[in-house]
C-alpha atoms as a PDB file:
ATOM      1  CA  UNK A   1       4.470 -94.963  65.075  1.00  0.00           C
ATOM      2  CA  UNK A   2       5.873 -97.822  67.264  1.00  0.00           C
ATOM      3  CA  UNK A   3       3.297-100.739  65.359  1.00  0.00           C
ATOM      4  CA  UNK A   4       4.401 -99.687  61.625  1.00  0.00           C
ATOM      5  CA  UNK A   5       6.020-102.681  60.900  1.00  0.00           C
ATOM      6  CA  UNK A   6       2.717-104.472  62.020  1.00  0.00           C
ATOM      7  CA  UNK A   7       0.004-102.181  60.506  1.00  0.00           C
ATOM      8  CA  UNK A   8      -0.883-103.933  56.716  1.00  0.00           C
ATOM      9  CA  UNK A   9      -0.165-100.494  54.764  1.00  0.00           C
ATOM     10  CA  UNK A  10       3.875-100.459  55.153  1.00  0.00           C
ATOM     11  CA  UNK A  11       4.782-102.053  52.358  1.00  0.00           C
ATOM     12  CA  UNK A  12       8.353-102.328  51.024  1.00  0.00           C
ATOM     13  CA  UNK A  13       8.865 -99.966  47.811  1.00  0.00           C
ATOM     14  CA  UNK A  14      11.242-101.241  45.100  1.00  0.00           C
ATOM     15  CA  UNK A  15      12.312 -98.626  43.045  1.00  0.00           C
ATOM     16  CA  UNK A  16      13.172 -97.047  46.437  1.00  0.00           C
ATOM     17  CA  UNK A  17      14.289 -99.534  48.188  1.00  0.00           C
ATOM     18  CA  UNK A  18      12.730 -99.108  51.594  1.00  0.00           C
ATOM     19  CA  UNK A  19       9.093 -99.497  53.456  1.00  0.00           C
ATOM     20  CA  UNK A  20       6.819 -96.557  52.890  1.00  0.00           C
ATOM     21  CA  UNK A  21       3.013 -96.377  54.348  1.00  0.00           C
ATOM     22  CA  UNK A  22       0.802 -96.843  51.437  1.00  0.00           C
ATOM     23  CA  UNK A  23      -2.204 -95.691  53.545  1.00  0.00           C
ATOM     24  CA  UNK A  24      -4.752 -93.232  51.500  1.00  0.00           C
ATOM     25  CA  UNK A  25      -4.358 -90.097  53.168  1.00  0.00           C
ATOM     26  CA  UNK A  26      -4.326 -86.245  51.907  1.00  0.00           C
ATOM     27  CA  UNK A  27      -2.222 -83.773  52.944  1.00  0.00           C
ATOM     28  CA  UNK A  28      -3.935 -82.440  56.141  1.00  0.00           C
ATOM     29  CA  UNK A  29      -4.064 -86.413  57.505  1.00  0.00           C
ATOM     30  CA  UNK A  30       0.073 -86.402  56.929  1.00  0.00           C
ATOM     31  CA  UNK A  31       0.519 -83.104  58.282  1.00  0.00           C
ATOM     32  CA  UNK A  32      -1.503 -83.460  61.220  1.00  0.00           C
ATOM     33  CA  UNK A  33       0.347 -86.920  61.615  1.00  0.00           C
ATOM     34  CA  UNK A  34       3.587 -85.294  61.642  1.00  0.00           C
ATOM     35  CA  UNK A  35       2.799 -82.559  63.861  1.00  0.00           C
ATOM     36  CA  UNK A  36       1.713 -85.022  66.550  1.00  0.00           C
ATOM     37  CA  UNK A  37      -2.152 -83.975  66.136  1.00  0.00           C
ATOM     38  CA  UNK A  38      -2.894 -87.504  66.840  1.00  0.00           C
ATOM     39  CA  UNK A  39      -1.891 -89.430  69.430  1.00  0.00           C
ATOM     40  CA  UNK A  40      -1.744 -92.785  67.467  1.00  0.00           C
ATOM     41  CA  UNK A  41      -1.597 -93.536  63.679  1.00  0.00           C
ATOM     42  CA  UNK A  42      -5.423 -93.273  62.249  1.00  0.00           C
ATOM     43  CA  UNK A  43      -4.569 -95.717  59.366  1.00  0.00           C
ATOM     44  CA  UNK A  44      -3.418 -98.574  61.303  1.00  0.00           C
ATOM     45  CA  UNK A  45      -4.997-101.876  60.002  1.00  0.00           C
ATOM     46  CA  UNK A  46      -3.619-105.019  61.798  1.00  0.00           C
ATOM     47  CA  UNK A  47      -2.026-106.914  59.365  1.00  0.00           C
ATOM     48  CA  UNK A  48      -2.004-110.345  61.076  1.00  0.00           C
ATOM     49  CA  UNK A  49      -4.838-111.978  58.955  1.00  0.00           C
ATOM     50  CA  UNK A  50      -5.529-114.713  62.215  1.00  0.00           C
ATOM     51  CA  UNK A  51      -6.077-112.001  64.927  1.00  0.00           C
ATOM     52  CA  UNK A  52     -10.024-112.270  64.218  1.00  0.00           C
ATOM     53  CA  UNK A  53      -9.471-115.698  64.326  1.00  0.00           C
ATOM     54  CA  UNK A  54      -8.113-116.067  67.514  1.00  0.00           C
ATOM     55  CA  UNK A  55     -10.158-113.318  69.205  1.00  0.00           C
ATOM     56  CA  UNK A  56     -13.237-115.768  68.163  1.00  0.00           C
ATOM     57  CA  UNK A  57     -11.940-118.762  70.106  1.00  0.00           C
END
């Protein structure tokens, strides 16, 4: 998962002190995203709020 630190789920945890992925997902989604069942990361959401913007102009 190369655009993690782009996608708007990773989110830095305090009481661990590190970014997790706060995506919804059960435990067949994180296994089959472990296992490499997917060749990119379903739950990737852009998190640059100005990419609509920009595709518009």
């Amino acid at each position: 998962m190369a655009l993690c630190d782009e996608c708007a789920y990773f989110e830095y945890d305090e009481d661990d002190e590190e970014y997790v992925c706060s995506a919804d997902m059960d435990e067949d989604d994180y296994f089959r995203m472990l296992s490499g069942g997917t060749k990119d990361c379903p739950f990737f959401r852009n998190g640059d709020e100005y990419a609509v913007v920009r595709h518009q102009m």
